[in-house]
N, C-alpha and C. Protein backbone atom coordinates (compact mmCIF):
# COMPACT_ATOMS: atom_id res chain seq x y z
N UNK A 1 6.12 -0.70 16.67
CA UNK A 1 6.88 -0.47 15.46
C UNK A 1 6.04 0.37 14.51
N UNK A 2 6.91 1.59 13.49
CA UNK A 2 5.76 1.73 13.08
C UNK A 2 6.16 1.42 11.70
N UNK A 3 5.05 1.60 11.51
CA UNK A 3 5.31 0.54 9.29
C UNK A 3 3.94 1.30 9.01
N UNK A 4 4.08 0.93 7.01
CA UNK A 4 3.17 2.02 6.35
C UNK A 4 2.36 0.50 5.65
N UNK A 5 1.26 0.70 5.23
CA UNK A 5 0.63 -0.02 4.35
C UNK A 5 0.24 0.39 3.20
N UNK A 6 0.30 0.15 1.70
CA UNK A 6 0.13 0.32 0.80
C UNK A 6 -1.64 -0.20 0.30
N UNK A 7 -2.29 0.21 -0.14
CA UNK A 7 -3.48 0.01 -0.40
C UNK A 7 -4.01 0.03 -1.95
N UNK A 8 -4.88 -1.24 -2.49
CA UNK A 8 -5.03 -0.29 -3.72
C UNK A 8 -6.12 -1.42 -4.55
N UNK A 9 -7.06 -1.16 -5.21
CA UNK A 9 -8.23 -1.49 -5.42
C UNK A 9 -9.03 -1.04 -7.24
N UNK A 10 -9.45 -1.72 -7.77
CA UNK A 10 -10.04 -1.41 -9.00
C UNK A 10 -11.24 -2.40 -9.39
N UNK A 11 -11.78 -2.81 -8.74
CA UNK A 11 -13.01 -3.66 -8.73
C UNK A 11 -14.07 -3.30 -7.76
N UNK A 12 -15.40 -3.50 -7.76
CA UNK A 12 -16.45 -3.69 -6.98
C UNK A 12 -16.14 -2.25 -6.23
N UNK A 13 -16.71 -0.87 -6.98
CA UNK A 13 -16.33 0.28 -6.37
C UNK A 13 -14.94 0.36 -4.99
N UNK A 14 -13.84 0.75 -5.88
CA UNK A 14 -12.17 0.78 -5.39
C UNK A 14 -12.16 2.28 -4.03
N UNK A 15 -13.35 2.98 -4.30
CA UNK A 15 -12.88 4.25 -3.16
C UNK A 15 -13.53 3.15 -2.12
N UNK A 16 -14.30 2.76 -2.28
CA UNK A 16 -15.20 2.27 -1.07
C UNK A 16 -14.13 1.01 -0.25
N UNK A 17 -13.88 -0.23 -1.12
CA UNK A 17 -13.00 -1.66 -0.76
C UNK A 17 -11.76 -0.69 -0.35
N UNK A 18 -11.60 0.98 -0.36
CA UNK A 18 -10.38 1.36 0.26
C UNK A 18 -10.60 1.99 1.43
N UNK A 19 -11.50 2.69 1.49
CA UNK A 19 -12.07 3.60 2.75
C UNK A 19 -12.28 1.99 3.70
N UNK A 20 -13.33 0.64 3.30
CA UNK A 20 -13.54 -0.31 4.60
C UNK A 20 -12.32 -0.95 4.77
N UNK A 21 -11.30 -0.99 4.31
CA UNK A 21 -10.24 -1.88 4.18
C UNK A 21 -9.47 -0.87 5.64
N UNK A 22 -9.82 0.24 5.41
CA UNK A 22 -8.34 1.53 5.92
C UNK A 22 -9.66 0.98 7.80
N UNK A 23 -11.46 1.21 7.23
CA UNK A 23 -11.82 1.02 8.57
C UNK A 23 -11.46 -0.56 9.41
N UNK A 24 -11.12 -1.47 8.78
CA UNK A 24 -11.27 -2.63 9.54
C UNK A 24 -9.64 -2.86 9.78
N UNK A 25 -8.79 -2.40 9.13
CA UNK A 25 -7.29 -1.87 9.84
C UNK A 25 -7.16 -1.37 10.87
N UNK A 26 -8.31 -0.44 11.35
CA UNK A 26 -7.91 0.23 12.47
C UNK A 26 -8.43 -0.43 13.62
N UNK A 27 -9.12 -1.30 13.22
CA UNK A 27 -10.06 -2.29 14.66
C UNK A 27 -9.02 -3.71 14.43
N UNK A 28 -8.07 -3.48 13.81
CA UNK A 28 -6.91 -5.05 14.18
C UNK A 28 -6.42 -4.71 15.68
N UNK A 29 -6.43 -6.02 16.47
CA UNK A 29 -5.87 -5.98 18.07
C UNK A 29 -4.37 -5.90 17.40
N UNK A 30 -3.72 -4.80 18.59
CA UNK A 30 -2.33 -4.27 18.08
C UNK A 30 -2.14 -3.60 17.17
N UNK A 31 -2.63 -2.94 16.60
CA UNK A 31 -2.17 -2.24 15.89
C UNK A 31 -2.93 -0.77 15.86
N UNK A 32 -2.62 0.30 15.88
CA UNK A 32 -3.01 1.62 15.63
C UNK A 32 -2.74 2.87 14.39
N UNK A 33 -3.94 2.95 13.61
CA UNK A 33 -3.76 3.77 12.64
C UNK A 33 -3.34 5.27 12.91
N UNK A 34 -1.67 5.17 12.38
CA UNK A 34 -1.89 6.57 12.60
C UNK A 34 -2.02 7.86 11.71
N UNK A 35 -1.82 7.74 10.75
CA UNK A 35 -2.09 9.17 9.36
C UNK A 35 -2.83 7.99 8.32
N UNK A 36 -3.74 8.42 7.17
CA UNK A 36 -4.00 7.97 5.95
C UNK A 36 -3.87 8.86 5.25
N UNK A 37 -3.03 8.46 3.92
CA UNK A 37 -3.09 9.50 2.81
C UNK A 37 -4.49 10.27 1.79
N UNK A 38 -4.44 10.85 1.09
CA UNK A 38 -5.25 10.81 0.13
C UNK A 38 -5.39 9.71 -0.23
N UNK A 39 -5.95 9.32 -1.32
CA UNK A 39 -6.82 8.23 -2.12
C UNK A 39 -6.68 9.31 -3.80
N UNK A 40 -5.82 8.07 -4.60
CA UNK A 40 -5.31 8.68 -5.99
C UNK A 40 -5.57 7.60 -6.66
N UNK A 41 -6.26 7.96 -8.17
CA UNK A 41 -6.48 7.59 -8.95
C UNK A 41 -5.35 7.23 -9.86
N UNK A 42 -5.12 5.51 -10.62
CA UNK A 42 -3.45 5.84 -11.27
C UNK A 42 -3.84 4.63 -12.23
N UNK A 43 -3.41 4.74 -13.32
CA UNK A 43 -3.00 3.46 -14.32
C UNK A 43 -2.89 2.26 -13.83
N UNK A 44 -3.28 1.16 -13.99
CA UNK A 44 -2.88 -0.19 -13.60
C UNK A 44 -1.14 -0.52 -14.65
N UNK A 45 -0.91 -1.47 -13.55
CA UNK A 45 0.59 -1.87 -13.34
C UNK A 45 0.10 -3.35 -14.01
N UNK A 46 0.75 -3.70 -15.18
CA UNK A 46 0.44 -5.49 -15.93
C UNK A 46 -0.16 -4.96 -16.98
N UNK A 47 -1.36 -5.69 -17.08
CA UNK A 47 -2.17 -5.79 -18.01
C UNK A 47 -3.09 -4.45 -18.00
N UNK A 48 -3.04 -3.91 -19.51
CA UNK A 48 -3.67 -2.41 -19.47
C UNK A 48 -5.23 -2.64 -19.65
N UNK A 49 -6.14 -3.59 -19.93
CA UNK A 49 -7.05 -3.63 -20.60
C UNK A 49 -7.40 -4.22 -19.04
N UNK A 50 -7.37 -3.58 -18.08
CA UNK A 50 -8.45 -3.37 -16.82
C UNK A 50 -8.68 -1.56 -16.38
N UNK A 51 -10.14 -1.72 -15.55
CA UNK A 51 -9.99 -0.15 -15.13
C UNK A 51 -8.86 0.42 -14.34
N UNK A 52 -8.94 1.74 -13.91
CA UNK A 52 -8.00 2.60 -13.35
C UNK A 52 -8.21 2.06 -12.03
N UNK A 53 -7.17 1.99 -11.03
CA UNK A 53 -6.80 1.43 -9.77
C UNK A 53 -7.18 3.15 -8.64
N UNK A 54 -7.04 2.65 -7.56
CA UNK A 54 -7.55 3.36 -6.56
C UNK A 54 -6.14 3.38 -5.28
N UNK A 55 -5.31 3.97 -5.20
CA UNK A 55 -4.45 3.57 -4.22
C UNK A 55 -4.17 4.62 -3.19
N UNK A 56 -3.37 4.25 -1.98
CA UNK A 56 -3.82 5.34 -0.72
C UNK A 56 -2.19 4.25 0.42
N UNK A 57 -1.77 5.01 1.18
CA UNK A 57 -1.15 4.55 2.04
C UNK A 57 -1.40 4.99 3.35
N UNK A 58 -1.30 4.20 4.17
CA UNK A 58 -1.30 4.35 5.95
C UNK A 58 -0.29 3.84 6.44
N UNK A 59 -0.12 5.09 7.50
CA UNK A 59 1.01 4.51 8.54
C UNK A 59 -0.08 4.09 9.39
N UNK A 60 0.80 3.00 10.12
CA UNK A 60 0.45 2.09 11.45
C UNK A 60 1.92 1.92 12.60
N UNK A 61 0.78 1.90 14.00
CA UNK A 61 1.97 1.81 15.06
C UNK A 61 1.28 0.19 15.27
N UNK A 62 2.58 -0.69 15.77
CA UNK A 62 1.95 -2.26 15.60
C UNK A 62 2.84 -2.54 16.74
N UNK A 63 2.35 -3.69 17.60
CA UNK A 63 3.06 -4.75 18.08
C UNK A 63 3.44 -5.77 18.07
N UNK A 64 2.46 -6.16 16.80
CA UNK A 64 2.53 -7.29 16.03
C UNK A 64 3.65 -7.30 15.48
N UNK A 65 4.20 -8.83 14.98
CA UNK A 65 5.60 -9.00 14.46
C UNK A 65 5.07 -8.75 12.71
N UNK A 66 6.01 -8.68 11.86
CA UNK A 66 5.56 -8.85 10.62
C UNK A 66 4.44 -9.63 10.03
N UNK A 67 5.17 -10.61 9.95
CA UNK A 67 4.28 -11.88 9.66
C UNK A 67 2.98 -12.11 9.91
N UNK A 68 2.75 -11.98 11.45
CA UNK A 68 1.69 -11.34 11.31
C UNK A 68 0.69 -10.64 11.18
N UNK A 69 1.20 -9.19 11.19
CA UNK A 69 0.51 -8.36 10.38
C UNK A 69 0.08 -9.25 8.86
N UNK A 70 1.12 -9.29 8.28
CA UNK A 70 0.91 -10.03 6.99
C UNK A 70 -0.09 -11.08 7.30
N UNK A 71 -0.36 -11.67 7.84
CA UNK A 71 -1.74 -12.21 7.98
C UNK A 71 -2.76 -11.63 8.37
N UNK A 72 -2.97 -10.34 8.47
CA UNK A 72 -3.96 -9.55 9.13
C UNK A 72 -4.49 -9.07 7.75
N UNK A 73 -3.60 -9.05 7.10
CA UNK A 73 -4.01 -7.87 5.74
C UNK A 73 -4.53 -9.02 4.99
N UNK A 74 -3.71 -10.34 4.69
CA UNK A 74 -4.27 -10.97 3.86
C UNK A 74 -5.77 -11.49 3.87
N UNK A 75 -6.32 -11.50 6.09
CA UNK A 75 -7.26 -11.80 5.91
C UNK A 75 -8.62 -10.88 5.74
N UNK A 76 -8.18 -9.51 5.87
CA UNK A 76 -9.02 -8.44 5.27
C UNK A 76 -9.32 -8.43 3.75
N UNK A 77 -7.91 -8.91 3.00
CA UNK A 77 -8.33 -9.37 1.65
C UNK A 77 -9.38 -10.17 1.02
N UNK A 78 -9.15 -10.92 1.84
CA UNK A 78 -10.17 -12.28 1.05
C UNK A 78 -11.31 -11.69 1.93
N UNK A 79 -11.34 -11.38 2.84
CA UNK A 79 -12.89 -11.11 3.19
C UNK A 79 -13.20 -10.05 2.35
N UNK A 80 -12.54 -9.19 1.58
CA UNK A 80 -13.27 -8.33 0.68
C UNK A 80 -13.18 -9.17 -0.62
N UNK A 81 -12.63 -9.94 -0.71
CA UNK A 81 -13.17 -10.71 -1.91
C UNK A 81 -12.47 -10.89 -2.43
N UNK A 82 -10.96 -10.69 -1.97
CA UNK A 82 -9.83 -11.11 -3.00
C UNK A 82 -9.78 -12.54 -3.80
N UNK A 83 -9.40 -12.32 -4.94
CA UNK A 83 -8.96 -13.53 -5.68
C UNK A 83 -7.13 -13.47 -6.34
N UNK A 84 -6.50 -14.46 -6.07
CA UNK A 84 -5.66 -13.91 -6.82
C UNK A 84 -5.63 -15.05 -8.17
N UNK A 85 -5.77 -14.63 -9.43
CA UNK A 85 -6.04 -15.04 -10.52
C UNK A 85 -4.87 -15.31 -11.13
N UNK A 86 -4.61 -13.29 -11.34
CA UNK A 86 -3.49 -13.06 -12.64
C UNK A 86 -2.87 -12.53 -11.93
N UNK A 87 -1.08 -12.40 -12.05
CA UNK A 87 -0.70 -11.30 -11.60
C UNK A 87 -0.82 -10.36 -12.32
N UNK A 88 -0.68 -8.92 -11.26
CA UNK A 88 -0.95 -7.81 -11.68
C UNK A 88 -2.12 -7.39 -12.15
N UNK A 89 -3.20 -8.47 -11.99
CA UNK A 89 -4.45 -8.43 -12.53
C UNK A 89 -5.63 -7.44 -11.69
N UNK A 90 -7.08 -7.51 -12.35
CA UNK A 90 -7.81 -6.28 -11.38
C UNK A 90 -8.18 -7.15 -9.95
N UNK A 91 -8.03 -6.19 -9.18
CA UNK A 91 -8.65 -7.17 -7.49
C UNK A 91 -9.30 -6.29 -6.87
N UNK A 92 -10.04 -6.59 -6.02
CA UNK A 92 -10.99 -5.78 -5.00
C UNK A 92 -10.42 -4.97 -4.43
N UNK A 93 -9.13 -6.07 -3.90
CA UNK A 93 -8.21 -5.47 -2.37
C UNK A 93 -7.14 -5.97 -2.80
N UNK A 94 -6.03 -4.86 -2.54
CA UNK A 94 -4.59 -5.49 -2.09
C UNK A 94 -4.05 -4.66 -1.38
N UNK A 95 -3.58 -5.23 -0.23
CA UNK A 95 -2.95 -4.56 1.02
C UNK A 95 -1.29 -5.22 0.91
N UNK A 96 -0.48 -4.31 0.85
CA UNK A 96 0.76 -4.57 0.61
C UNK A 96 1.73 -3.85 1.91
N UNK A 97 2.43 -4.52 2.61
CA UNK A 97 2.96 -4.28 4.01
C UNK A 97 4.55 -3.28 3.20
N UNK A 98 4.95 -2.29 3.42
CA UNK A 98 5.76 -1.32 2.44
C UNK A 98 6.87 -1.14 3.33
N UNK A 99 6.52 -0.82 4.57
CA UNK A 99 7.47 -1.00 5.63
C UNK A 99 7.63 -0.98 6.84
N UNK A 100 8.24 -1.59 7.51
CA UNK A 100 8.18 -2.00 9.00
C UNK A 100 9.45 -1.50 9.60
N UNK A 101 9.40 -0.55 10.29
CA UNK A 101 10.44 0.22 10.43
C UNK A 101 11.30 0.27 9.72
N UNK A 102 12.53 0.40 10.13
CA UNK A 102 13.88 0.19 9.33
C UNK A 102 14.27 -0.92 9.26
N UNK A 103 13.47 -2.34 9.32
CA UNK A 103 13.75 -3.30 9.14
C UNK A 103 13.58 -3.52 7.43
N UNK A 104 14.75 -4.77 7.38
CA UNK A 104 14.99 -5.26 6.09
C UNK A 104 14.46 -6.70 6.07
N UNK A 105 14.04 -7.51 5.09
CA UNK A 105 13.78 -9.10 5.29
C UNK A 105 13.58 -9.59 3.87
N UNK A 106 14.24 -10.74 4.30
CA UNK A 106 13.78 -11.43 2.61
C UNK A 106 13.70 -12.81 3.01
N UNK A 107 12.12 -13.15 2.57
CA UNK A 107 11.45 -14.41 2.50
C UNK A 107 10.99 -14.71 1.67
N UNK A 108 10.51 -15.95 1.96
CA UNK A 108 9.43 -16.74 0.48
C UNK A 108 8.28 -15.97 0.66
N UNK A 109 7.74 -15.27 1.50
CA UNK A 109 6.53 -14.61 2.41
C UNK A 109 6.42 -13.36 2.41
N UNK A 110 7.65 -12.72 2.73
CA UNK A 110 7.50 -11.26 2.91
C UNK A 110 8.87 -10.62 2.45
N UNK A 111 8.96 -9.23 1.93
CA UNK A 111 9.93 -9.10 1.68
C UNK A 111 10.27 -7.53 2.08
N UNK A 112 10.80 -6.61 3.27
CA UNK A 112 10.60 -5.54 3.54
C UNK A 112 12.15 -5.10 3.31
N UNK A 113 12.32 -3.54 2.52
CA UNK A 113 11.08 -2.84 2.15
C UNK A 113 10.37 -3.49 0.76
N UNK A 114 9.16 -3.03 0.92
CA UNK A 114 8.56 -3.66 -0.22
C UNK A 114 9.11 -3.99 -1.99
N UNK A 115 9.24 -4.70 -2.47
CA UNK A 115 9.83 -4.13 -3.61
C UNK A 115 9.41 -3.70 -4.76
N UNK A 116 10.04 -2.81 -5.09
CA UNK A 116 9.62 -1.36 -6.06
C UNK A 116 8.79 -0.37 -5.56
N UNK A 117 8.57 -0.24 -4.58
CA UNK A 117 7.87 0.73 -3.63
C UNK A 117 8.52 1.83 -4.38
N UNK A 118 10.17 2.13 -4.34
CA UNK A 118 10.77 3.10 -4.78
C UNK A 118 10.96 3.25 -6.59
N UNK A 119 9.79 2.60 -6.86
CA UNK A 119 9.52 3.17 -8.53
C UNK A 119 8.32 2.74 -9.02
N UNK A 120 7.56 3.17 -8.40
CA UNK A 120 6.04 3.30 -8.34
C UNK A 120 5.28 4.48 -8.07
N UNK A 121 4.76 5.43 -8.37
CA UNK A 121 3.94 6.63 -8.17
C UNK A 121 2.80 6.27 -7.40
N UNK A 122 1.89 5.34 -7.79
CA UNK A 122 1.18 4.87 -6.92
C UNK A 122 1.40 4.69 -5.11
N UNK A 123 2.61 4.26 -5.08
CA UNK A 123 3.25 4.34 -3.44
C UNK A 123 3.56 5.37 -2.53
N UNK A 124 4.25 6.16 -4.05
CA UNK A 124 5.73 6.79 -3.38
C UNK A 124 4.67 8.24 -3.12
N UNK A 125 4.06 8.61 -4.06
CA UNK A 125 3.05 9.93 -3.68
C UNK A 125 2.36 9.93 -2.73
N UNK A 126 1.61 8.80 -2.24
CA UNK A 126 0.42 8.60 -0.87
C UNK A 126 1.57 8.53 0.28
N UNK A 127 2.46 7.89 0.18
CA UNK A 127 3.64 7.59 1.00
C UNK A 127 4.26 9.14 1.22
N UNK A 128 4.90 9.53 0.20
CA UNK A 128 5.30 11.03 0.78
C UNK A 128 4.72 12.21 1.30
N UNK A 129 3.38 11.83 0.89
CA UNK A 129 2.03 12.77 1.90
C UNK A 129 2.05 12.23 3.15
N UNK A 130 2.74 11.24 3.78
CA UNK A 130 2.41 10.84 4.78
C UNK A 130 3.88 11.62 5.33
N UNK A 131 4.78 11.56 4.98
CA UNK A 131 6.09 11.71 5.51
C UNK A 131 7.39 11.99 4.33
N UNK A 132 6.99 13.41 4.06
CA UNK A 132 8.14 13.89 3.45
C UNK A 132 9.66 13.34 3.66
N UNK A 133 10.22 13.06 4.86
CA UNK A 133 11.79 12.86 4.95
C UNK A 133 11.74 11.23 5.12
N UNK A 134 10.82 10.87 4.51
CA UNK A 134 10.89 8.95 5.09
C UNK A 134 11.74 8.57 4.62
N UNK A 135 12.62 7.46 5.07
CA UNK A 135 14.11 7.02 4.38
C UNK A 135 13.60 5.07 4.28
N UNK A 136 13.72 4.95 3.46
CA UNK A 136 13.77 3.56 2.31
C UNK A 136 15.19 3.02 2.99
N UNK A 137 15.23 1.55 4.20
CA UNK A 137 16.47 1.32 4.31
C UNK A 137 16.86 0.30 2.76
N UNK A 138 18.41 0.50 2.65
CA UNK A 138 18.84 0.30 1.72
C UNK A 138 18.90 1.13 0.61
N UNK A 139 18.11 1.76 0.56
CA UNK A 139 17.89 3.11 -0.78
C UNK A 139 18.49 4.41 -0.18
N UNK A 140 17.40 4.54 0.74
CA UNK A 140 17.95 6.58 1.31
C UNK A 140 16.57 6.92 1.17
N UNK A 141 16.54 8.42 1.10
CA UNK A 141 15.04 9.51 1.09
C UNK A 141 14.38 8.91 0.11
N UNK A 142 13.18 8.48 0.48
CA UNK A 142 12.07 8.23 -0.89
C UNK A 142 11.81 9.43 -1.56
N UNK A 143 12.21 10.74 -1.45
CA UNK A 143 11.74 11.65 -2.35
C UNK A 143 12.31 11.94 -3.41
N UNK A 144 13.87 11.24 -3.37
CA UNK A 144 14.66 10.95 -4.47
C UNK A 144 14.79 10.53 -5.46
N UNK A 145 13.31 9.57 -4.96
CA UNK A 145 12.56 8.71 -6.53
C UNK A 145 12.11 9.25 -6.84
N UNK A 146 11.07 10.24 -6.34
CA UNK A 146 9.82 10.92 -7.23
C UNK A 146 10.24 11.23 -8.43
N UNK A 147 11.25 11.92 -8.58
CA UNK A 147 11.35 12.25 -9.96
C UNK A 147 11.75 11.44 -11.11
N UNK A 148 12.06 9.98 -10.43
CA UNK A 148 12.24 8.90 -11.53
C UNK A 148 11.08 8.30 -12.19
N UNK A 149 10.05 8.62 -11.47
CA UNK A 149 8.90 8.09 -11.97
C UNK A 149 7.81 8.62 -12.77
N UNK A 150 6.62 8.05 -12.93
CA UNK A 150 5.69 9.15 -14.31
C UNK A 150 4.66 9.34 -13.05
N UNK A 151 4.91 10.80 -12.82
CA UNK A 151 3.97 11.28 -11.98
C UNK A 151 2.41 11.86 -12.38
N UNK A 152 2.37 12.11 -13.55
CA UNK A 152 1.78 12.19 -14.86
C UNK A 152 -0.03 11.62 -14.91
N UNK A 153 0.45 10.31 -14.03
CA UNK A 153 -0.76 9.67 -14.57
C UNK A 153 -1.75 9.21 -12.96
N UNK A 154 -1.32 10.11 -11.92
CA UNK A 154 -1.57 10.01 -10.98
C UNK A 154 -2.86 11.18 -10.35
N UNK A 155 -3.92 10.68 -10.21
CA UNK A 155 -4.79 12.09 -9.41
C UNK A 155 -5.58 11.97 -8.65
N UNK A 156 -5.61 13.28 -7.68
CA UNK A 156 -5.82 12.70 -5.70
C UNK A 156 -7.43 12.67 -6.45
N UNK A 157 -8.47 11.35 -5.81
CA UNK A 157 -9.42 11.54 -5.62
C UNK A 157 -10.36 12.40 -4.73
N UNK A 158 -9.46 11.55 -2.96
CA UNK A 158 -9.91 11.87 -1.86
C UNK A 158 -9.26 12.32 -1.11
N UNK A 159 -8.95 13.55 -0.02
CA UNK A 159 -8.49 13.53 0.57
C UNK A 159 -8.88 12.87 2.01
């Protein structure tokens, strides 16, 4: 299957907890990295009085079912040191599962496609470097959002 991962970091140097996060993704059994975006610098989402966030997306080909992927990421999290405190608050790591094919799901657990993926700059820019014509089931073309959003405050670090 293939699905994208959302990435994104503002603590304990954010290029770096994103570059080992993207390397220890690619050594998960089942799963294969296949494109990473740039790495963009963007405003934090919540509370403004933390630093600037670090975010980047990857596609992945998986055999894994959701779920557990979603346990794959969470446990790359906490091994980089995640805490979850506050929401929306600053974290080392957050790996956010964005989409798994054209599958749809809604759980207490997981919820695909991610939500607000499609009004977020942070996503939708690393995401459309990966795949200009990607289609959002339930929405349509993600490039349809771009222009709903503040693209403004977004800038590629890394390619």
């Amino acid at each position: 299957m293939l699905g994208y991962i959302g990435l994104g970091s503002n603590m304990q140097n954010p290029t770096q907890q994103i570059q080992q996060a993207i390397q220890t993704l690619s050594q998960l059994p089942q799963l294969h990295l296949c494109k990473v975006s740039s790495i963009y610098e963007t405003a934090p989402m919540g509370p403004q009085d933390q630093p600037q966030y670090c975010n980047a997306v990857v596609q992945i080909e998986t055999r894994l079912d959701p779920f557990a992927l979603l346990d794959g990421l969470q446990s790359i999290e906490q091994a980089q040191g995640r805490i979850r405190a506050q929401p929306w608050g600053p974290r080392t790591l957050d790996l956010d599962l964005l989409l798994y094919g054209q599958q749809t799901l809604l759980s207490k657990r997981l919820i695909l496609p991610h939500p607000g993926l499609h009004e977020r700059s942070f996503v939708l820019v690393p995401l459309l470097e990966l795949d200009e014509e990607i289609f959002l089931p339930g929405l349509g073309l993600a490039k349809q959002f771009l222009h709903c959003v503040d693209s403004l405050g977004i800038h590629k670090l890394v390619d």
